[in-house]
Protein backbone atom coordinates (compact mmCIF):
# COMPACT_ATOMS: atom_id res chain seq x y z
CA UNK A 1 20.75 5.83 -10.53
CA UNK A 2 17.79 3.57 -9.99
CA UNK A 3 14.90 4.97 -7.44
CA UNK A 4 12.48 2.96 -6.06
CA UNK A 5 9.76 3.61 -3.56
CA UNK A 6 9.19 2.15 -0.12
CA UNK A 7 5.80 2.01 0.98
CA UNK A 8 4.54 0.92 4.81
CA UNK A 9 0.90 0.37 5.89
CA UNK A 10 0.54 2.69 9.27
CA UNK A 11 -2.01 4.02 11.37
CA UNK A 12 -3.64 0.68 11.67
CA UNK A 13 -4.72 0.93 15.49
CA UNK A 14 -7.81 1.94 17.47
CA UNK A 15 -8.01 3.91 20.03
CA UNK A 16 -5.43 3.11 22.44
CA UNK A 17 -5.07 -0.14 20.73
CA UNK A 18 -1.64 -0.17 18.52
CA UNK A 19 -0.74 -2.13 15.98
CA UNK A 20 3.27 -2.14 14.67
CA UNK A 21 6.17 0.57 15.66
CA UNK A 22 4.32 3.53 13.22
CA UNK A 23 7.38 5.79 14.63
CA UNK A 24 10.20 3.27 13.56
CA UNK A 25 8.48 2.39 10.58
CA UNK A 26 8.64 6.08 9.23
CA UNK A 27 12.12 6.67 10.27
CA UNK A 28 12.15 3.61 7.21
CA UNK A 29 9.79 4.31 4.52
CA UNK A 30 9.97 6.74 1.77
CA UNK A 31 5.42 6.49 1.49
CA UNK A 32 3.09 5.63 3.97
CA UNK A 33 -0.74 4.32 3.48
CA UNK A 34 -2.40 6.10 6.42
CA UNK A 35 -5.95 3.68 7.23
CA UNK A 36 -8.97 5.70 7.44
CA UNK A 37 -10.77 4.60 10.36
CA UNK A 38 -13.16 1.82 8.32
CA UNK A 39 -10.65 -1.51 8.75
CA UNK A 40 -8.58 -0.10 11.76
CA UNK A 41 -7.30 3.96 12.73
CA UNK A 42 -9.19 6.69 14.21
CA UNK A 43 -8.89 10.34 13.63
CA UNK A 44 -6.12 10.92 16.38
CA UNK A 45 -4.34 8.19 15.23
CA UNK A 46 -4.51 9.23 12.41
CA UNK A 47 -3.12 13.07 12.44
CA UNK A 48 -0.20 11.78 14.53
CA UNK A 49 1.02 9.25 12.00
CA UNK A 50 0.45 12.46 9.38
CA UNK A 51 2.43 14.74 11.81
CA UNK A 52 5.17 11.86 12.03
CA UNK A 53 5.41 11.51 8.12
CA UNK A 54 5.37 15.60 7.83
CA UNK A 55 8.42 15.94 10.11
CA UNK A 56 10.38 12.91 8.37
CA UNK A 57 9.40 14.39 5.16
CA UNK A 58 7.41 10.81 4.06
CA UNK A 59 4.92 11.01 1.31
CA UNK A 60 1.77 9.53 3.07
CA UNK A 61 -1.96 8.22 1.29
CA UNK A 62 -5.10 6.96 2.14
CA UNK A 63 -5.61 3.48 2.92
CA UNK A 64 -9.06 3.03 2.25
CA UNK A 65 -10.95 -0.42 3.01
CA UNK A 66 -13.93 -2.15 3.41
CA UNK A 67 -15.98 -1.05 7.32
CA UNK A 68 -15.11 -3.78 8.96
CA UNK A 69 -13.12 -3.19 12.06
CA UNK A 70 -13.70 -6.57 13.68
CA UNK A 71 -11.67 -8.60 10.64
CA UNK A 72 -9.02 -5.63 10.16
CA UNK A 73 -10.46 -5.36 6.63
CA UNK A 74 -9.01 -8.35 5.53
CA UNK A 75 -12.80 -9.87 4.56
CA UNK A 76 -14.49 -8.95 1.58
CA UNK A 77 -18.19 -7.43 1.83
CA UNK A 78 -20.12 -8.53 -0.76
CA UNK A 79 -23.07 -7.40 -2.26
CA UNK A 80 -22.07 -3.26 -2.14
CA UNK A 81 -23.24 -1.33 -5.29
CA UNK A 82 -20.67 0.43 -7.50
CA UNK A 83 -22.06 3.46 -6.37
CA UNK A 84 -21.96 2.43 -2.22
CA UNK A 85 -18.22 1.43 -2.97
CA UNK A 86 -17.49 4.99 -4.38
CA UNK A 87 -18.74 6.59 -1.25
CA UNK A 88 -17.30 4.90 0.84
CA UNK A 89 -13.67 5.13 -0.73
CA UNK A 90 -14.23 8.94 -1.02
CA UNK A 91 -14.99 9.47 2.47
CA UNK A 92 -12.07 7.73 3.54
CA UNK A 93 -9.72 10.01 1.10
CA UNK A 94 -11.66 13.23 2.48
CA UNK A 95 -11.33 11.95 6.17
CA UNK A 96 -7.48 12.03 5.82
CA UNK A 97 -7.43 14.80 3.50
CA UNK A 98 -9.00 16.98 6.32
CA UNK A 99 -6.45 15.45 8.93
CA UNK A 100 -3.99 15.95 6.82
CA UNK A 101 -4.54 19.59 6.71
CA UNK A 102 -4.58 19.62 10.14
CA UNK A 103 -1.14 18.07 10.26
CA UNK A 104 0.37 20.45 7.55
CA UNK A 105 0.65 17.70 5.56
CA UNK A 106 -1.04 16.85 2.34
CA UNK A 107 -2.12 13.38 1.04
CA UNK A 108 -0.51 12.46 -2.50
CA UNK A 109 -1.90 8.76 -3.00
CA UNK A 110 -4.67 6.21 -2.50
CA UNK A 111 -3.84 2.78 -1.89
CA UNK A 112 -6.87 0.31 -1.43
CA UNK A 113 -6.82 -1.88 1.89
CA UNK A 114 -6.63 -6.07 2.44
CA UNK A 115 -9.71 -7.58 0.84
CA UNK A 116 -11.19 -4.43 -0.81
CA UNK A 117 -7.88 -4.50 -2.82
CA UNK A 118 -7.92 -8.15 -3.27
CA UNK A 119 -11.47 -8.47 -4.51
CA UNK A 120 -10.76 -5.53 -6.54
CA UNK A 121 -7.48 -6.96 -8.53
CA UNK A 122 -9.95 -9.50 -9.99
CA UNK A 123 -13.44 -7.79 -10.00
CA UNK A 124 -14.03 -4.90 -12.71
CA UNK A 125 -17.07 -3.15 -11.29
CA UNK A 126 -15.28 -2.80 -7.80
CA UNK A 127 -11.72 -1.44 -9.36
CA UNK A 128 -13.53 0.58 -11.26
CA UNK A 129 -15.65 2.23 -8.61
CA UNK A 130 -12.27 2.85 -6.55
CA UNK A 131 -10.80 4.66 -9.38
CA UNK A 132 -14.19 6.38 -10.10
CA UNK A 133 -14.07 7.75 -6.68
CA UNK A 134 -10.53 8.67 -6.71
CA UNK A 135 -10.60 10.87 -9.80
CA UNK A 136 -13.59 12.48 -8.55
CA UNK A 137 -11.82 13.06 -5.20
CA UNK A 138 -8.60 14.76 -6.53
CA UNK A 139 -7.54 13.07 -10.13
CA UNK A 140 -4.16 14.37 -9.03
CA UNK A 141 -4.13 11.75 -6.43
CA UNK A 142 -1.91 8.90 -7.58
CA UNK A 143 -3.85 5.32 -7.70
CA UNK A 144 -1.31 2.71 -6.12
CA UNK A 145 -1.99 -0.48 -7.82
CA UNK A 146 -0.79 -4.54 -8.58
CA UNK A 147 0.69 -4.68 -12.08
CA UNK A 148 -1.63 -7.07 -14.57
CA UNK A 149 -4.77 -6.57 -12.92
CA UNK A 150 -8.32 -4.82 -12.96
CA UNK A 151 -7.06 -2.45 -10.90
CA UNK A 152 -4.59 -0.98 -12.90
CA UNK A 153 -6.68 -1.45 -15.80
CA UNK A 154 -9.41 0.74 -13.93
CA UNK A 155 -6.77 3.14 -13.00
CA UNK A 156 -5.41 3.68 -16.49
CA UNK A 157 -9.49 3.60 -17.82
CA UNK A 158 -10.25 6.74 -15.73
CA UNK A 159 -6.71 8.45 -16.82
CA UNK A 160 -5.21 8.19 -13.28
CA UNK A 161 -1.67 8.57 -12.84
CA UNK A 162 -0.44 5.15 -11.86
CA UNK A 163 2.00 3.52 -8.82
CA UNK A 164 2.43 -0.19 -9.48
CA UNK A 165 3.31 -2.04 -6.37
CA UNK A 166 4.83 -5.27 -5.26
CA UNK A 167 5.15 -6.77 -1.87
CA UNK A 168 8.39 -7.57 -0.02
CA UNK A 169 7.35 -10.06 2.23
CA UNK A 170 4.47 -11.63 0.54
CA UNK A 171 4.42 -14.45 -1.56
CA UNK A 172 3.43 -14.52 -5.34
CA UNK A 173 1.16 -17.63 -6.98
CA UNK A 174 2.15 -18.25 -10.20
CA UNK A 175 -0.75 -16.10 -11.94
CA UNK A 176 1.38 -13.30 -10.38
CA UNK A 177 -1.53 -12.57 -7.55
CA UNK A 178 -0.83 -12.71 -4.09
CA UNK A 179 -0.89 -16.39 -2.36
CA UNK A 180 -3.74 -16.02 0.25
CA UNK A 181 -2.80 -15.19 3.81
CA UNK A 182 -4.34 -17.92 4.88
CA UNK A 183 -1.92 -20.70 3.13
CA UNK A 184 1.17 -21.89 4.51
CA UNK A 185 4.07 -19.58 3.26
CA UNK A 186 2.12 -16.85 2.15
CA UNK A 187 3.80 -13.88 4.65
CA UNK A 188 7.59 -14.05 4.27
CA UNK A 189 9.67 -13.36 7.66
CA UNK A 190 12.88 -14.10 6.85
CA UNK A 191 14.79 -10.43 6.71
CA UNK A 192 17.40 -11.68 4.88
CA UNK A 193 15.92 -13.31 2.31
CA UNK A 194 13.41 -10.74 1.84
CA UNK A 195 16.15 -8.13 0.88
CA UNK A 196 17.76 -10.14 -1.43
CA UNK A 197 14.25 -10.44 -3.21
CA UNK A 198 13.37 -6.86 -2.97
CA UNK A 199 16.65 -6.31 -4.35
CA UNK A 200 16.01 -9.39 -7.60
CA UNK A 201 12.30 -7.62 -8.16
CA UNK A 202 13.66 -3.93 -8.57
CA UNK A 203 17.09 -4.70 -10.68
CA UNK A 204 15.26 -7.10 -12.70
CA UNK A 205 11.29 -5.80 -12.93
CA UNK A 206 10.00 -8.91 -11.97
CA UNK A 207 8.24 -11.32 -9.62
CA UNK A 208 8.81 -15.23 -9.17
CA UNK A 209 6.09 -17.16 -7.40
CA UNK A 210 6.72 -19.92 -5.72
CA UNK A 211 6.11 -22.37 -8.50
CA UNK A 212 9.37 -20.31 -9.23
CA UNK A 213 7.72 -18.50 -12.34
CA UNK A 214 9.21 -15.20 -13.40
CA UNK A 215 7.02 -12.89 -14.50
CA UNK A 216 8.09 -9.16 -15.72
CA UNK A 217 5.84 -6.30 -14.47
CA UNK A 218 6.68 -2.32 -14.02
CA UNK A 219 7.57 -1.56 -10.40
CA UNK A 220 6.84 1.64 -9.02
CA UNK A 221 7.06 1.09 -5.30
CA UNK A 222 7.68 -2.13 -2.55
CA UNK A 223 5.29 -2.22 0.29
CA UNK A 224 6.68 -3.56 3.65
CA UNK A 225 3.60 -4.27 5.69
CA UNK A 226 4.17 -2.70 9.40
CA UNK A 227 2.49 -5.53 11.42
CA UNK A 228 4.42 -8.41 10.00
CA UNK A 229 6.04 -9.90 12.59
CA UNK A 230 10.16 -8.18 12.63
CA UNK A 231 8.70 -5.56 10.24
CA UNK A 232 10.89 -2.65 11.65
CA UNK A 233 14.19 -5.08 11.50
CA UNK A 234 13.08 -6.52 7.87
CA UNK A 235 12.43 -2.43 6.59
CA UNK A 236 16.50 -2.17 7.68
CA UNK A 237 17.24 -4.94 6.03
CA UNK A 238 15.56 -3.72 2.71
CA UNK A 239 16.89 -0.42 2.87
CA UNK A 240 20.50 -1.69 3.94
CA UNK A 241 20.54 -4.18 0.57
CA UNK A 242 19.12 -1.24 -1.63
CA UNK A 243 21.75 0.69 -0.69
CA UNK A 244 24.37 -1.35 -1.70
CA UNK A 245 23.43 -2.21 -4.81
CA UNK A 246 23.43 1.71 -5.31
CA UNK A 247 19.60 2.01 -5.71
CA UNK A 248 17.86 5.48 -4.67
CA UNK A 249 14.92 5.15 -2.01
CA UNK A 250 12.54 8.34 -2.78
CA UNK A 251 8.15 8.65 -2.98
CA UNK A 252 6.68 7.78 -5.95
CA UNK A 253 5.23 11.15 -5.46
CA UNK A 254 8.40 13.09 -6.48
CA UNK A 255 8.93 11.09 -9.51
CA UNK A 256 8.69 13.12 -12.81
């Protein structure tokens, strides 16, 4: 039977600030990318989405991003050193490491956040400093990555064991990168439609952009991002269409 992963982005509020249904989201998801407390989460947040993930028996991983609470992470910082971007990476993986612990829980992946991953798909020096600071972290920890880009390339460089990832309810340009969020089209909200596309990209290994361009790539894992809008209702609906094509929803984690 075919397995495939669903991964959700959780944790993502502040204080008593929230951000998505975390709780119905998990009841969903087979991973979850826990954020760190750099683009959004704080360390009470965080142990409780841990403690959620331990009881529903969900894989969870750091969701490590650039410090910038005020733009959710989702603008790059330029200018960091190689060696700046490996601390701060690590820190974030220790921070919910320790939490983790805490929670009885342990933390089996790394999955970089918004513009941190963005600028790293494309920029060597910064994929590679992720994956430097990974392997130096745990180099059991699995390095969750886009297919065809630097960082899987950096990922496979520092002998990383590898998670390649597409998006549910994101759209694809035709270079197989994401479209930016900022262009008309680029977050998909359609539940139905997004099922039936989860469902094309798994059976058939592939992404189509919206120049319609197929493009073959290994798929390890979907991520279903928790504060698009219908998120919890568009997770059902990606589950529900798995299921009846008779594929298997398990972590990436417990893959041999």
């Amino acid at each position: 039977m075919t397995r495939i992963d669903l991964n959700c982005d959780l944790g993502e509020g502040f204080g008593p600030w929230r951000m998505g249904d975390d709780a119905a989201m998990i009841e969903l998801a087979s991973s979850v990318n826990i954020a760190c407390g750099f683009h959004a989460g704080d360390s009470d947040i965080m142990l409780r989405t841990a403690s959620l993930a331990k009881a529903r028996g969900v894989a969870i991983g750091a969701h490590p991003g650039y410090r910038d609470l005020h733009g959710f992470g989702r603008r790059p910082v330029p200018g960091l050193s190689a060696s700046e971007i490996e601390t701060m990476v690590a820190y974030q993986i220790g921070a919910l490491q320790a939490v983790a612990t805490l929670a009885g829980h342990r933390v089996t992946h790394v999955k970089a956040h918004g513009a941190l991953s963005n600028v790293a798909c494309a920029d060597a020096m910064t994929a590679r400093a992720i994956a430097t600071a990974i392997r130096a972290v745990d180099r059991a920890l699995i390095f969750v990555v886009l297919p065809n880009t630097e960082l899987a390339k950096a990922g496979e460089a520092a002998g990383l064991r590898l998670a390649h990832e597409v998006f549910a309810d994101r759209a694809y340009a035709d270079d197989a990168s994401l479209l930016p969020r900022a262009m008309p089209g680029a977050v998909l909200h359609d539940k139905e439609e997004i099922a039936a596309r989860v469902v094309r990209m798994v059976t058939e290994r592939a992404i189509t952009s919206v120049g319609g361009k197929v493009v073959k790539v290994p798929i390890d894992t979907v991520c279903i991002h928790g504060d698009t809008a219908g998120a919890v209702e568009i997770a059902r609906a990606v589950r529900d269409a798995l299921a009846a094509h008779d594929i298997a929803i398990a972590p990436f984690s417990e893959a041999a």
